[in-house]
C-alpha atoms as a PDB file:
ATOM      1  CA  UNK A   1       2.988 -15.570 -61.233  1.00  0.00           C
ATOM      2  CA  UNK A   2       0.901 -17.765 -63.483  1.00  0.00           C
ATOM      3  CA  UNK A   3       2.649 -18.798 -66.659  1.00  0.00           C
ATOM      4  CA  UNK A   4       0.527 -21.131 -69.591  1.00  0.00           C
ATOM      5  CA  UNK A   5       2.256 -24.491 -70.680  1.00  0.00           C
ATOM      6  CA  UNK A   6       2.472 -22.464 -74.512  1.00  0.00           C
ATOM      7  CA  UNK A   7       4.803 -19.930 -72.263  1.00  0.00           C
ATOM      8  CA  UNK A   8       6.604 -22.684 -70.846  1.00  0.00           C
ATOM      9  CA  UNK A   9       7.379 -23.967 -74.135  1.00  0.00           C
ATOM     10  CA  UNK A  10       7.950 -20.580 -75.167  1.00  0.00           C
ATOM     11  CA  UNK A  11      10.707 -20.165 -72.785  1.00  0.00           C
ATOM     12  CA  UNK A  12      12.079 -23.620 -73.389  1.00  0.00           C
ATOM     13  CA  UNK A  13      12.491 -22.849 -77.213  1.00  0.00           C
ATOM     14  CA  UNK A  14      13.497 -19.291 -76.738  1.00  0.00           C
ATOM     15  CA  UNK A  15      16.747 -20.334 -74.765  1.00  0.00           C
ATOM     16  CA  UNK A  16      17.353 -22.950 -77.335  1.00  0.00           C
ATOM     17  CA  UNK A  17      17.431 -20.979 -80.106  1.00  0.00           C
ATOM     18  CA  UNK A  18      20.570 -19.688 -80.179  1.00  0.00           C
ATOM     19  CA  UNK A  19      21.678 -22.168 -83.535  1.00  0.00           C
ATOM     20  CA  UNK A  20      19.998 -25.060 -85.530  1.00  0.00           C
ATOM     21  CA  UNK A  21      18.441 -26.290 -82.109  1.00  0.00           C
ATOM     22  CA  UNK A  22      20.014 -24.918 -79.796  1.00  0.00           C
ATOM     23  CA  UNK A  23      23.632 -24.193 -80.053  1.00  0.00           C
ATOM     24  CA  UNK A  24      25.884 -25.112 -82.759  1.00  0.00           C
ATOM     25  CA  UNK A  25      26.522 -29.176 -82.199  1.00  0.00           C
ATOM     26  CA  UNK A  26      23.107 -29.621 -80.907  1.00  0.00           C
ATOM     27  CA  UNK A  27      20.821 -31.928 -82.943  1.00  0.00           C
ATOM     28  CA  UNK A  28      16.962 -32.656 -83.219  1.00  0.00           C
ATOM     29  CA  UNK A  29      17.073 -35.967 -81.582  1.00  0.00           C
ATOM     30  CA  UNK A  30      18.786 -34.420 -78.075  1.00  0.00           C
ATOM     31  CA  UNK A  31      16.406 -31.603 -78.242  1.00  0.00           C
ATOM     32  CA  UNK A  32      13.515 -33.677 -78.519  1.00  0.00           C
ATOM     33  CA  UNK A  33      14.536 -36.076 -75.503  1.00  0.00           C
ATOM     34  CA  UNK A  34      15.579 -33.117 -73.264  1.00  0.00           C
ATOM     35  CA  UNK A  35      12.250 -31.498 -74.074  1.00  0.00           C
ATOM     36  CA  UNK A  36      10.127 -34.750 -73.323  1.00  0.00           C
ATOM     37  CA  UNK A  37      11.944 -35.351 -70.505  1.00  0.00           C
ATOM     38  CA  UNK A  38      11.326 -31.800 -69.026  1.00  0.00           C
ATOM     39  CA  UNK A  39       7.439 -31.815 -69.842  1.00  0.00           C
ATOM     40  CA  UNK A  40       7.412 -35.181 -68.142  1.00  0.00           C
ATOM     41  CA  UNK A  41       8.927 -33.438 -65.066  1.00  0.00           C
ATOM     42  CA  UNK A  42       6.951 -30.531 -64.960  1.00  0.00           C
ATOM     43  CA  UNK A  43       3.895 -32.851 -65.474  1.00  0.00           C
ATOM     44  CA  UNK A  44       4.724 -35.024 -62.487  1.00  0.00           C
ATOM     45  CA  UNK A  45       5.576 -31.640 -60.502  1.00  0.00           C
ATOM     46  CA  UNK A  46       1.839 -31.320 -60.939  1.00  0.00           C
ATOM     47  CA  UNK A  47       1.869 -28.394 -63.406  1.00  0.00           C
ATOM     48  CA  UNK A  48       0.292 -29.688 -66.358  1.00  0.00           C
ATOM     49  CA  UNK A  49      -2.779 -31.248 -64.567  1.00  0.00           C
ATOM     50  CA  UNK A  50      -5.638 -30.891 -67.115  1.00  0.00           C
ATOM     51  CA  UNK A  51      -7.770 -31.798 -63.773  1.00  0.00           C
ATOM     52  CA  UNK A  52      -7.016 -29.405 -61.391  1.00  0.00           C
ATOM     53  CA  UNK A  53      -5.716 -25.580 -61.290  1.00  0.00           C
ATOM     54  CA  UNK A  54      -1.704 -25.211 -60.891  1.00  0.00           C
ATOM     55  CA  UNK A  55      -0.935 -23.477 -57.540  1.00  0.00           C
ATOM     56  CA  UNK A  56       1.062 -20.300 -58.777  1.00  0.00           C
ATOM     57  CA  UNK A  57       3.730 -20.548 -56.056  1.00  0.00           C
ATOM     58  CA  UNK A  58       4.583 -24.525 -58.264  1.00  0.00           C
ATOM     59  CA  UNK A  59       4.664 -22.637 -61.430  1.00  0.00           C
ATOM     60  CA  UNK A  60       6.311 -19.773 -60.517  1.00  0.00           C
ATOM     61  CA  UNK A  61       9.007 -21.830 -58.755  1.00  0.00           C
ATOM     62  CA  UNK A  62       9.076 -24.436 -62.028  1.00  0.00           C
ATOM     63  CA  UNK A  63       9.717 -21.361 -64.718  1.00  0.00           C
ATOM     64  CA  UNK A  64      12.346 -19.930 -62.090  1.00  0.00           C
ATOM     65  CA  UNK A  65      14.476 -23.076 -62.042  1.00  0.00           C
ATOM     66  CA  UNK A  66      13.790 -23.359 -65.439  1.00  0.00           C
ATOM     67  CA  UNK A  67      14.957 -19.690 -66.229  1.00  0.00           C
ATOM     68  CA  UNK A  68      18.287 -20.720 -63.816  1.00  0.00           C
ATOM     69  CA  UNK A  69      18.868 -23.819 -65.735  1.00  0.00           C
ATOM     70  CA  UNK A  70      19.102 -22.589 -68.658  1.00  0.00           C
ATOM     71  CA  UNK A  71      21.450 -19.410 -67.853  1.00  0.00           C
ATOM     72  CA  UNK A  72      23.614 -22.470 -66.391  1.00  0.00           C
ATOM     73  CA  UNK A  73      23.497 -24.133 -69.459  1.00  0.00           C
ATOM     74  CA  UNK A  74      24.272 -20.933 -71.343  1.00  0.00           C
ATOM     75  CA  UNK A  75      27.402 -20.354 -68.850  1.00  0.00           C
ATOM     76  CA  UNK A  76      28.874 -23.988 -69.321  1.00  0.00           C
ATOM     77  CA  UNK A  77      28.849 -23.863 -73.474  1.00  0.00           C
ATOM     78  CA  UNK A  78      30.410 -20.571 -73.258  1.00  0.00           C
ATOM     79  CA  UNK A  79      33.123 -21.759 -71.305  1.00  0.00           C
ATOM     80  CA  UNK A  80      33.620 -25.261 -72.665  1.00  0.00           C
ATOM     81  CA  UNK A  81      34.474 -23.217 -75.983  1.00  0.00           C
ATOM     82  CA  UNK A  82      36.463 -21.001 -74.176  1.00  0.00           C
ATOM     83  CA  UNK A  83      38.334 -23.852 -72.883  1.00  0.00           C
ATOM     84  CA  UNK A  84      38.654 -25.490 -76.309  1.00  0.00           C
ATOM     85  CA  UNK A  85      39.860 -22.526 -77.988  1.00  0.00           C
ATOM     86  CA  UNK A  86      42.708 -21.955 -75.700  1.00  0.00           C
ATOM     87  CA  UNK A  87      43.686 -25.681 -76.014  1.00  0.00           C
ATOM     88  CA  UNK A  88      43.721 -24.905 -79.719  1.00  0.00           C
ATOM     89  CA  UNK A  89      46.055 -21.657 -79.244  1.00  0.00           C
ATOM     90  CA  UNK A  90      49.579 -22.241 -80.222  1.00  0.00           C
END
Protein backbone atom coordinates (compact mmCIF):
# COMPACT_ATOMS: atom_id res chain seq x y z
CA UNK A 1 0.00 0.00 0.00
CA UNK A 2 1.52 3.22 -1.24
CA UNK A 3 0.01 6.32 0.30
CA UNK A 4 1.32 10.20 -1.01
CA UNK A 5 2.58 12.63 1.82
CA UNK A 6 -0.88 14.93 0.57
CA UNK A 7 -2.77 11.52 1.88
CA UNK A 8 -0.81 11.47 4.88
CA UNK A 9 -1.75 14.88 5.64
CA UNK A 10 -5.07 14.06 4.54
CA UNK A 11 -5.47 11.53 7.16
CA UNK A 12 -3.76 13.61 9.78
CA UNK A 13 -6.35 16.51 9.26
CA UNK A 14 -9.27 14.26 8.68
CA UNK A 15 -8.99 12.75 12.31
CA UNK A 16 -8.50 16.20 13.61
CA UNK A 17 -11.35 17.63 12.42
CA UNK A 18 -13.77 16.77 14.64
CA UNK A 19 -13.98 20.78 16.21
CA UNK A 20 -11.99 24.09 15.67
CA UNK A 21 -8.74 21.87 15.32
CA UNK A 22 -9.38 19.05 16.47
CA UNK A 23 -11.66 18.57 19.33
CA UNK A 24 -13.26 21.15 21.34
CA UNK A 25 -10.20 22.60 23.74
CA UNK A 26 -7.72 22.02 21.09
CA UNK A 27 -5.93 25.13 19.75
CA UNK A 28 -3.78 26.09 16.59
CA UNK A 29 -0.55 26.29 18.36
CA UNK A 30 -0.81 22.33 19.73
CA UNK A 31 -1.96 21.32 16.37
CA UNK A 32 0.77 22.85 14.66
CA UNK A 33 3.57 21.31 17.05
CA UNK A 34 1.93 17.82 17.02
CA UNK A 35 1.80 18.05 13.24
CA UNK A 36 5.57 19.19 12.87
CA UNK A 37 6.56 16.87 15.16
CA UNK A 38 4.85 13.91 13.29
CA UNK A 39 6.21 14.99 9.72
CA UNK A 40 9.58 15.17 11.40
CA UNK A 41 9.05 11.51 12.45
CA UNK A 42 7.78 10.18 9.45
CA UNK A 43 10.66 12.05 7.66
CA UNK A 44 13.36 10.45 9.77
CA UNK A 45 11.36 6.99 9.36
CA UNK A 46 12.58 7.57 5.83
CA UNK A 47 9.17 8.27 4.23
CA UNK A 48 9.45 11.61 2.95
CA UNK A 49 12.86 11.12 1.16
CA UNK A 50 12.65 13.42 -1.91
CA UNK A 51 15.88 11.17 -2.93
CA UNK A 52 14.87 7.86 -2.94
CA UNK A 53 11.44 5.78 -3.43
CA UNK A 54 9.56 4.87 0.04
CA UNK A 55 9.50 1.04 0.47
CA UNK A 56 5.61 0.37 0.69
CA UNK A 57 5.91 -2.12 3.57
CA UNK A 58 7.48 1.66 5.73
CA UNK A 59 4.51 3.47 4.52
CA UNK A 60 2.04 1.12 4.88
CA UNK A 61 3.23 0.35 8.42
CA UNK A 62 3.62 4.45 9.13
CA UNK A 63 -0.28 5.22 7.98
CA UNK A 64 -1.29 1.99 10.09
CA UNK A 65 0.17 3.28 13.35
CA UNK A 66 -0.93 6.43 12.36
CA UNK A 67 -4.61 5.21 11.70
CA UNK A 68 -4.16 3.31 15.46
CA UNK A 69 -2.99 6.43 17.03
CA UNK A 70 -5.42 8.34 16.28
CA UNK A 71 -8.49 5.86 17.11
CA UNK A 72 -6.44 5.89 20.58
CA UNK A 73 -6.60 9.37 20.74
CA UNK A 74 -10.26 9.37 19.77
CA UNK A 75 -10.91 6.62 22.67
CA UNK A 76 -9.04 8.67 25.48
CA UNK A 77 -11.10 12.21 24.80
CA UNK A 78 -14.19 10.27 24.80
CA UNK A 79 -13.57 8.90 28.01
CA UNK A 80 -11.79 11.74 29.77
CA UNK A 81 -15.30 13.54 29.15
CA UNK A 82 -17.01 10.70 30.23
CA UNK A 83 -15.07 10.79 33.32
CA UNK A 84 -15.60 14.53 33.81
CA UNK A 85 -19.19 14.42 33.35
CA UNK A 86 -19.80 11.89 35.98
CA UNK A 87 -17.56 13.89 38.41
CA UNK A 88 -19.93 16.72 37.56
CA UNK A 89 -23.21 14.50 38.31
CA UNK A 90 -24.81 15.30 41.55
Amino acid sequence: MKITKRQLRSLIKEELKKGAYGYEGADQAAYDEAYQQIMDLVAELGYTSPHSDPDPKVQGAIYNALTEIAKELELEIKMSAEHRRQDWTP
